[in-house]
C-alpha atoms as a PDB file:
ATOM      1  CA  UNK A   1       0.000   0.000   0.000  1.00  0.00           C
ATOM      2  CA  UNK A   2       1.339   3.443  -1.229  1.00  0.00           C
ATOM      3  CA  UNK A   3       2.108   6.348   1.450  1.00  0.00           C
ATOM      4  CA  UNK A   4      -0.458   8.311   0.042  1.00  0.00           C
ATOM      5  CA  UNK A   5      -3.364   5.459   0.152  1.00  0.00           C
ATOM      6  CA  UNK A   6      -1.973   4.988   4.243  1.00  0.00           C
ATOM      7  CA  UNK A   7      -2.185   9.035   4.696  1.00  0.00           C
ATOM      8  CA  UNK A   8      -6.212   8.914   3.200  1.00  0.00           C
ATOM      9  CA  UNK A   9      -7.097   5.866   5.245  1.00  0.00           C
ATOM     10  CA  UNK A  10      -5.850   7.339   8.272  1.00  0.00           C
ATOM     11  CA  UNK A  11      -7.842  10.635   8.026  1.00  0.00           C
ATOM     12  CA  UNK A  12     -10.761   7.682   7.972  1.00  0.00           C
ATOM     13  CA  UNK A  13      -9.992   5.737  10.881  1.00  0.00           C
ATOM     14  CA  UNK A  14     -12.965   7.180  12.336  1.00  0.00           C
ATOM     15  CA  UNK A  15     -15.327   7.550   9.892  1.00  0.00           C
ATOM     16  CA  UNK A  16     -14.354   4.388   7.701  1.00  0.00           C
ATOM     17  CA  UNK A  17     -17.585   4.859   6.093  1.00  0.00           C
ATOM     18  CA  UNK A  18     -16.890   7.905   4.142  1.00  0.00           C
ATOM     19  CA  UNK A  19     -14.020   6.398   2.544  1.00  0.00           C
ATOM     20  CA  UNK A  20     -15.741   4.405  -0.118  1.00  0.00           C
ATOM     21  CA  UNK A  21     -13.756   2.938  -2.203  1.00  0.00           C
ATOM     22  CA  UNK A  22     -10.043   2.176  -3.140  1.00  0.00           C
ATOM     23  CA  UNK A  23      -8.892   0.547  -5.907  1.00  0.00           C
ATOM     24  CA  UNK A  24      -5.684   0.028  -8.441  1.00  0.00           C
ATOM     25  CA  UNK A  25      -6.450  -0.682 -12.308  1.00  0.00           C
ATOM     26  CA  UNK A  26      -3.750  -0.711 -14.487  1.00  0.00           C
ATOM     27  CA  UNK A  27      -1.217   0.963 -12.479  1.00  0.00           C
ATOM     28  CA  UNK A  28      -2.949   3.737 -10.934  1.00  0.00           C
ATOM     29  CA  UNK A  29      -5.066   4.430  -7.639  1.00  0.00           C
ATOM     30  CA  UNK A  30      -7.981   5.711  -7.458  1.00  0.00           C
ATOM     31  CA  UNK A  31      -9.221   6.711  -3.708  1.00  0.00           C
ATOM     32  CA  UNK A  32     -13.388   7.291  -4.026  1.00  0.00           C
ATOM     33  CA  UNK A  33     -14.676   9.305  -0.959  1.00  0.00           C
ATOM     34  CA  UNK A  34     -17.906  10.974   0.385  1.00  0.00           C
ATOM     35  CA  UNK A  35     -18.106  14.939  -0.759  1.00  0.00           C
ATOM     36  CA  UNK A  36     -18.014  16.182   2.777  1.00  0.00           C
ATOM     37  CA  UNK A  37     -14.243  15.059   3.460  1.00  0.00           C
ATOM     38  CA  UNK A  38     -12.988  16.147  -0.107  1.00  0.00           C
ATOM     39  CA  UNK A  39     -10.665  18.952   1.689  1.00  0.00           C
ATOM     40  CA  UNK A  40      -9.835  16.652   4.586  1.00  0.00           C
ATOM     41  CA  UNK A  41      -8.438  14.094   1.791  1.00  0.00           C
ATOM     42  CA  UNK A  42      -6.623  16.514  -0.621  1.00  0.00           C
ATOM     43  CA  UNK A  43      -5.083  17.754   3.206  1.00  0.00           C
ATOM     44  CA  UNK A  44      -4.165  14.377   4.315  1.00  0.00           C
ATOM     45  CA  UNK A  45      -2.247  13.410   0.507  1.00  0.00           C
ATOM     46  CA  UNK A  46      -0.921  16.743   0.535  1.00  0.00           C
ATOM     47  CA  UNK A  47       1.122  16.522   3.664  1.00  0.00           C
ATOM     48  CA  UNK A  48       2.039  12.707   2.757  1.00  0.00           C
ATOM     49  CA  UNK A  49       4.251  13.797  -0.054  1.00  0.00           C
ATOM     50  CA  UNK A  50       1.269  14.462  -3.033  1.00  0.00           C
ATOM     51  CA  UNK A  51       2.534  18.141  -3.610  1.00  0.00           C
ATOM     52  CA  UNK A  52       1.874  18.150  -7.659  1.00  0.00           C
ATOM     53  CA  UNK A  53      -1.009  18.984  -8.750  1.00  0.00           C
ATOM     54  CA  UNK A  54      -1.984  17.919 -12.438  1.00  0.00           C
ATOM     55  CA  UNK A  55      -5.512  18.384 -12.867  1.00  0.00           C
ATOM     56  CA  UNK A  56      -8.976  18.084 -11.523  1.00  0.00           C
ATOM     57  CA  UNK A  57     -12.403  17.617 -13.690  1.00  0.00           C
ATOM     58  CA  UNK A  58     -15.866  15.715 -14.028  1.00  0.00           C
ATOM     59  CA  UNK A  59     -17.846  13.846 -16.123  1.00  0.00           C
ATOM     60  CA  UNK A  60     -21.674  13.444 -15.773  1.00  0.00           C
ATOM     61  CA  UNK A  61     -22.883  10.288 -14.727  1.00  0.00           C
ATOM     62  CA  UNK A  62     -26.544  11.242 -15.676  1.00  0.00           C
ATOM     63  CA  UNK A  63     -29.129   9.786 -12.880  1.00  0.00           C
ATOM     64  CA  UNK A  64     -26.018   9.448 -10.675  1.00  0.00           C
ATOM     65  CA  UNK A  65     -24.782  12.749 -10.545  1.00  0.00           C
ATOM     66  CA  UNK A  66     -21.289  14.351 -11.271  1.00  0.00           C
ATOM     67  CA  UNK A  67     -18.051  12.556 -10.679  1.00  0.00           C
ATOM     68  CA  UNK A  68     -15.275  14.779  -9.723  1.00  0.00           C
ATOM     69  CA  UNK A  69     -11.692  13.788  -9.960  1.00  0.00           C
ATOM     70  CA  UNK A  70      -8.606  15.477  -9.437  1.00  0.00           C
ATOM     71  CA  UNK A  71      -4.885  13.532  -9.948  1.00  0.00           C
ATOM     72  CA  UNK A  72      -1.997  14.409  -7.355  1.00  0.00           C
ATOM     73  CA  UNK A  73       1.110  12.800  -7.267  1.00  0.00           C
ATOM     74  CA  UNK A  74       4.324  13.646  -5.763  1.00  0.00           C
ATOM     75  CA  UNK A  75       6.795  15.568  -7.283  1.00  0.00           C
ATOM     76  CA  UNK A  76       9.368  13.100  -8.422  1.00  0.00           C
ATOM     77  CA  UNK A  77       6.331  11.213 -10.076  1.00  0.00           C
ATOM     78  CA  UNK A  78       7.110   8.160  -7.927  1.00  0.00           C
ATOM     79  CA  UNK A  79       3.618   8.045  -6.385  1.00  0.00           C
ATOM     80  CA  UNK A  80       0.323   9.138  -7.538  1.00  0.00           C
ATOM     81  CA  UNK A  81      -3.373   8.542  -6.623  1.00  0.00           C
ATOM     82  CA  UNK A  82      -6.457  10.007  -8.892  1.00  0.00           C
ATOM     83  CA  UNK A  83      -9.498  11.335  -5.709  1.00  0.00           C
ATOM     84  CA  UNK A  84     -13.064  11.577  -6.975  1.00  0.00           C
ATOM     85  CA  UNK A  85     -15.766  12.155  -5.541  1.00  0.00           C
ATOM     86  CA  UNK A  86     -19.765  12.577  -6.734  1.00  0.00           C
ATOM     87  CA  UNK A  87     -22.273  15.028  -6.246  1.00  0.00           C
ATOM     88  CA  UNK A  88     -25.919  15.418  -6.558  1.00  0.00           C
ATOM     89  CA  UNK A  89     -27.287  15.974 -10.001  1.00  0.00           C
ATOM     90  CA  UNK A  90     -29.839  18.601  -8.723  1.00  0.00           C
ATOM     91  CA  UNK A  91     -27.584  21.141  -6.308  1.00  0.00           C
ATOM     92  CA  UNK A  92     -23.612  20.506  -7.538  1.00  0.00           C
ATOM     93  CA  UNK A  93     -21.327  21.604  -5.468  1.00  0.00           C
ATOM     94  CA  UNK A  94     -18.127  21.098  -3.392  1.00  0.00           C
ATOM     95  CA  UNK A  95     -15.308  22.667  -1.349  1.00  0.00           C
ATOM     96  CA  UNK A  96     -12.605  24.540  -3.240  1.00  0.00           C
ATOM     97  CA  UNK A  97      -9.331  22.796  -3.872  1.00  0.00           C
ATOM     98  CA  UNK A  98      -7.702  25.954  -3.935  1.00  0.00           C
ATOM     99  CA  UNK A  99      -7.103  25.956  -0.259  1.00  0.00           C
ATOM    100  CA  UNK A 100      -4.716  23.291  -0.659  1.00  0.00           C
ATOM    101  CA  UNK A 101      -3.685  23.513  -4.000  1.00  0.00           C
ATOM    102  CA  UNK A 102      -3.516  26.958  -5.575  1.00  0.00           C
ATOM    103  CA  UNK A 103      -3.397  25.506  -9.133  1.00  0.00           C
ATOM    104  CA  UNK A 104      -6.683  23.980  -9.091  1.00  0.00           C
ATOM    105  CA  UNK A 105      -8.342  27.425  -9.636  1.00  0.00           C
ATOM    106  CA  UNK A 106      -8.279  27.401 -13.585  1.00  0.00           C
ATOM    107  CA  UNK A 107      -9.111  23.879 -13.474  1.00  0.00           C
ATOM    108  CA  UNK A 108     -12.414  24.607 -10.999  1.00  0.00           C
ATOM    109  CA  UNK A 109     -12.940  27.555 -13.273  1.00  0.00           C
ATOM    110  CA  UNK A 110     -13.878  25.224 -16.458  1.00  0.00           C
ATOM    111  CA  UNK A 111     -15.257  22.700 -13.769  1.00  0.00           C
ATOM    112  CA  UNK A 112     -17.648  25.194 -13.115  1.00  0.00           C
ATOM    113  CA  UNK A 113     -17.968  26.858 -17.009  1.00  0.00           C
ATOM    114  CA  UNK A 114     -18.779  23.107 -18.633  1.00  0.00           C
ATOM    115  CA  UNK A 115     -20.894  21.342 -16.126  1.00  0.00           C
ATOM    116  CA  UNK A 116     -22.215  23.782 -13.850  1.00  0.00           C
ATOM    117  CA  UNK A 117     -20.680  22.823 -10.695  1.00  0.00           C
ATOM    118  CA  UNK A 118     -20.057  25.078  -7.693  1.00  0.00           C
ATOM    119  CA  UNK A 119     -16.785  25.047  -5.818  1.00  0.00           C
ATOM    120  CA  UNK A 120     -17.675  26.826  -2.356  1.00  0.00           C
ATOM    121  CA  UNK A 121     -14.677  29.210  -1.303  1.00  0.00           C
ATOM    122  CA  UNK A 122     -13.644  29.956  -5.171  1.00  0.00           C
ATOM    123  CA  UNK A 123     -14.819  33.371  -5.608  1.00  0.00           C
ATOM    124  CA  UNK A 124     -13.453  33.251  -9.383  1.00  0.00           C
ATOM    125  CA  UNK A 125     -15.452  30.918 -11.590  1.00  0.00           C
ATOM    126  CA  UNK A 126     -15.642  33.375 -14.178  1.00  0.00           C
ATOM    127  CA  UNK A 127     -16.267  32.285 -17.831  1.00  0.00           C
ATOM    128  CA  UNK A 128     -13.021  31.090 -19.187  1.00  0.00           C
ATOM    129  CA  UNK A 129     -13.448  28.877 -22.621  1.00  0.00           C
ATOM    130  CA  UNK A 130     -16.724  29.762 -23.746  1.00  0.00           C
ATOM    131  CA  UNK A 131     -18.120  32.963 -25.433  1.00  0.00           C
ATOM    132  CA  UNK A 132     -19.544  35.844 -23.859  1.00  0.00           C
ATOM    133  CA  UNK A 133     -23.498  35.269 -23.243  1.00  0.00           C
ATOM    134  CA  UNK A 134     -23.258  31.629 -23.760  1.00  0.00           C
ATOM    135  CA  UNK A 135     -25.895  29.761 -21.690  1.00  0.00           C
ATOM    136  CA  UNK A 136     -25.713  26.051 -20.274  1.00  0.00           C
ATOM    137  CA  UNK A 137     -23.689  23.385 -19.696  1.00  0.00           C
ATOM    138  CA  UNK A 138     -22.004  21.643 -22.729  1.00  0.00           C
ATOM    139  CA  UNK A 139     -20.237  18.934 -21.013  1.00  0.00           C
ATOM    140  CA  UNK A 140     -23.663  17.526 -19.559  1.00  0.00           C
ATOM    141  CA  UNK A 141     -25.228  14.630 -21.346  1.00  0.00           C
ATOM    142  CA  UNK A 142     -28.679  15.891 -21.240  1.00  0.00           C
ATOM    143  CA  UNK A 143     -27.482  19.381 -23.456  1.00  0.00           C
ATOM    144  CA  UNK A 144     -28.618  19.722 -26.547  1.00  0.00           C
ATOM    145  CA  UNK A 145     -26.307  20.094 -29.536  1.00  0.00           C
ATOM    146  CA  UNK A 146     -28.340  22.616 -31.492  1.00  0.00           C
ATOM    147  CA  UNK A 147     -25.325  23.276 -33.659  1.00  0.00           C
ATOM    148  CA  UNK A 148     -25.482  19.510 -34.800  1.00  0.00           C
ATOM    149  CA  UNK A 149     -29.296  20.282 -36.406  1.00  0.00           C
ATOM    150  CA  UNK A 150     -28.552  23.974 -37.408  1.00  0.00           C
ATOM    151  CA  UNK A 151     -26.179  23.075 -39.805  1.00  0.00           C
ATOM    152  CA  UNK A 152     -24.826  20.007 -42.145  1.00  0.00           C
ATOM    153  CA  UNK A 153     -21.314  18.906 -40.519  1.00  0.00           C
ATOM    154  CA  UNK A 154     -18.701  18.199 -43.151  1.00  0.00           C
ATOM    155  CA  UNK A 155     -17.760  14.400 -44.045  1.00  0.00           C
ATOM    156  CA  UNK A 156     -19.636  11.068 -43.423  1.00  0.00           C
ATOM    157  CA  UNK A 157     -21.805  11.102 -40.261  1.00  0.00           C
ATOM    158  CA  UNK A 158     -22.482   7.170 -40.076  1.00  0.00           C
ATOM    159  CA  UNK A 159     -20.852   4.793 -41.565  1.00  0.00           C
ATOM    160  CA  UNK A 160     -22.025   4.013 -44.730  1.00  0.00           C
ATOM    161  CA  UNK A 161     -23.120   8.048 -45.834  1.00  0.00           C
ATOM    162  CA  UNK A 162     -22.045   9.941 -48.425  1.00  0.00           C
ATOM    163  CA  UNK A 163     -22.521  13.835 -49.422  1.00  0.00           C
ATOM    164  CA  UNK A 164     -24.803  12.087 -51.799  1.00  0.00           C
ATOM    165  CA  UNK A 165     -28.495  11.482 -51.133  1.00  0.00           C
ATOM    166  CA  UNK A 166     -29.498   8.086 -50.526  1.00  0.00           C
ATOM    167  CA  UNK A 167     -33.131   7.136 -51.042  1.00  0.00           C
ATOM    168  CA  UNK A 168     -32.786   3.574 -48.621  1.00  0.00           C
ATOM    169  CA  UNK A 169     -32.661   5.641 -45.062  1.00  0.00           C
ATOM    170  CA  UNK A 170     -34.239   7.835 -42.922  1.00  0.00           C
ATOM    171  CA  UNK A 171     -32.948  10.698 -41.836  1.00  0.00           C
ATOM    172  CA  UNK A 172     -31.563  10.349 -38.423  1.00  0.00           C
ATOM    173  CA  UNK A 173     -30.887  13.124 -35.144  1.00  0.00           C
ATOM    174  CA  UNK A 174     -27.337  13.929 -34.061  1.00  0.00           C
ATOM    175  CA  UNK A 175     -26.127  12.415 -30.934  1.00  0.00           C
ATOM    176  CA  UNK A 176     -26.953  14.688 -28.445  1.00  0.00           C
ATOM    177  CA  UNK A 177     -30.503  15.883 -29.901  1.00  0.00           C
ATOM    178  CA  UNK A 178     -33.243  14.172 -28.027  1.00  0.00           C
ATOM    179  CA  UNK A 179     -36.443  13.191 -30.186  1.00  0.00           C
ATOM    180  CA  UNK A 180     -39.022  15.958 -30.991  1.00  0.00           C
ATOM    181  CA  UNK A 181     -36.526  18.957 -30.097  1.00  0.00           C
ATOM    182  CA  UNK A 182     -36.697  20.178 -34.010  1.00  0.00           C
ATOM    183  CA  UNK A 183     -39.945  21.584 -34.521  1.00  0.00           C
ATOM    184  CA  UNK A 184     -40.687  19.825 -37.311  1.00  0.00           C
ATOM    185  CA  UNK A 185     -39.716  16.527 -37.978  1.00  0.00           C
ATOM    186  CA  UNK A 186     -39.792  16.664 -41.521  1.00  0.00           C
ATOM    187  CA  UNK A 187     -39.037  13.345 -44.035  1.00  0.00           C
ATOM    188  CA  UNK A 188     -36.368  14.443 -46.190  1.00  0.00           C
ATOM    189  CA  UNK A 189     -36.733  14.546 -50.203  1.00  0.00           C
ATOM    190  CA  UNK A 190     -36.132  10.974 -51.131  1.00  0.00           C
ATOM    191  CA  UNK A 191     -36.339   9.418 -48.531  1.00  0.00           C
ATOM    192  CA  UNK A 192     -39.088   6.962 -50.118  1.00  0.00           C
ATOM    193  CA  UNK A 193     -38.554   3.276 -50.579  1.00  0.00           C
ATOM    194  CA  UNK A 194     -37.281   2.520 -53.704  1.00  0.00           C
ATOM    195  CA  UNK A 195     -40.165   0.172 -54.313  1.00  0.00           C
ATOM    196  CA  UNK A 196     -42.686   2.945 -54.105  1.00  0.00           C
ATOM    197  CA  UNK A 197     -42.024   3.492 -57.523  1.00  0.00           C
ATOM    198  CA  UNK A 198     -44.352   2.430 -60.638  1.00  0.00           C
END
């Protein structure tokens, strides 16, 4: 067991419960604890040796909420553990990681810009990729890609389609644009069955 898995599962010792999972897969370990202890754990692999910071993000887990993950490793690279943590779909938020790692505050800035999630104690989550007036959340699975409708995207989108017309398939959404969003469905011209002719 790595110092840095020892330093987390001592901050537990108490509360083994909120440490809920640690595991190694290919090389790497990921510690998986309850939201409330998030600063208590980036504390306890800080002062163990983790001082490197490399990056912390999410990824939406629909039903299940957000998953956020941040890697830490110690500086000669010779230990390394990713924490994650997830959070309620309806009210996402957490404590900063910027009071232990200063670095984390561009990171919890696109966090924040691509899925919405508050990080309590950063009082900078201004925008920082996206245009000004952009509204929502583009790394969530349930946003819309508009842009995918709006307008023809270069190249094969299946397998199979050309830039020509085909008259043996229907015309099928982009990934990411749920049924009924376009305001009219419309069959497009061809799309028969070839059999339809006399």
């Amino acid at each position: 067991m790595s110092a840095l898995v020892r330093a987390v599962r001592e901050v537990f010792a108490d509360d083994v419960d909120d440490l809920l999972d640690v595991a190694t897969d290919f090389g790497s370990t990921t510690i998986h604890v309850d939201s409330g202890r998030w600063t208590d754990s980036l504390e306890a692999l800080a002062a163990a040796g983790a001082t490197y910071f490399d990056f912390l993000t999410a990824y939406d887990e629909l039903e299940n909420g957000f998953c956020v993950i941040a890697h830490l490793s110690t500086p000669d690279a010779s230990d390394h553990v990713l924490l994650r943590t997830l959070l309620a779909r309806d009210l996402p938020a957490i404590a900063t990681a910027t009071s232990v790692y200063r670095g984390a505050a561009w990171h919890e800035r696109e966090t924040h810009e691509m899925f919405g999630i508050d990080f309590i104690g950063n009082d900078h989550l201004e925008p920082l990729l996206l245009p000004d007036g952009f509204s929502g959340t583009p790394l969530r699975k349930d946003f819309v890609l508009a842009s995918r409708v709006v307008k023809d995207w270069p190249g094969a989108k299946e397998p199979g389609e050309s830039q020509e017309p085909t008259t043996s398939r229907r015309r099928n959404l982009p990934p990411g644009v749920p049924q009924g969003w376009l305001r009219e469905e419309s069959t497009p011209p061809n799309a028969g069955s070839r059999h339809d002719k006399a």
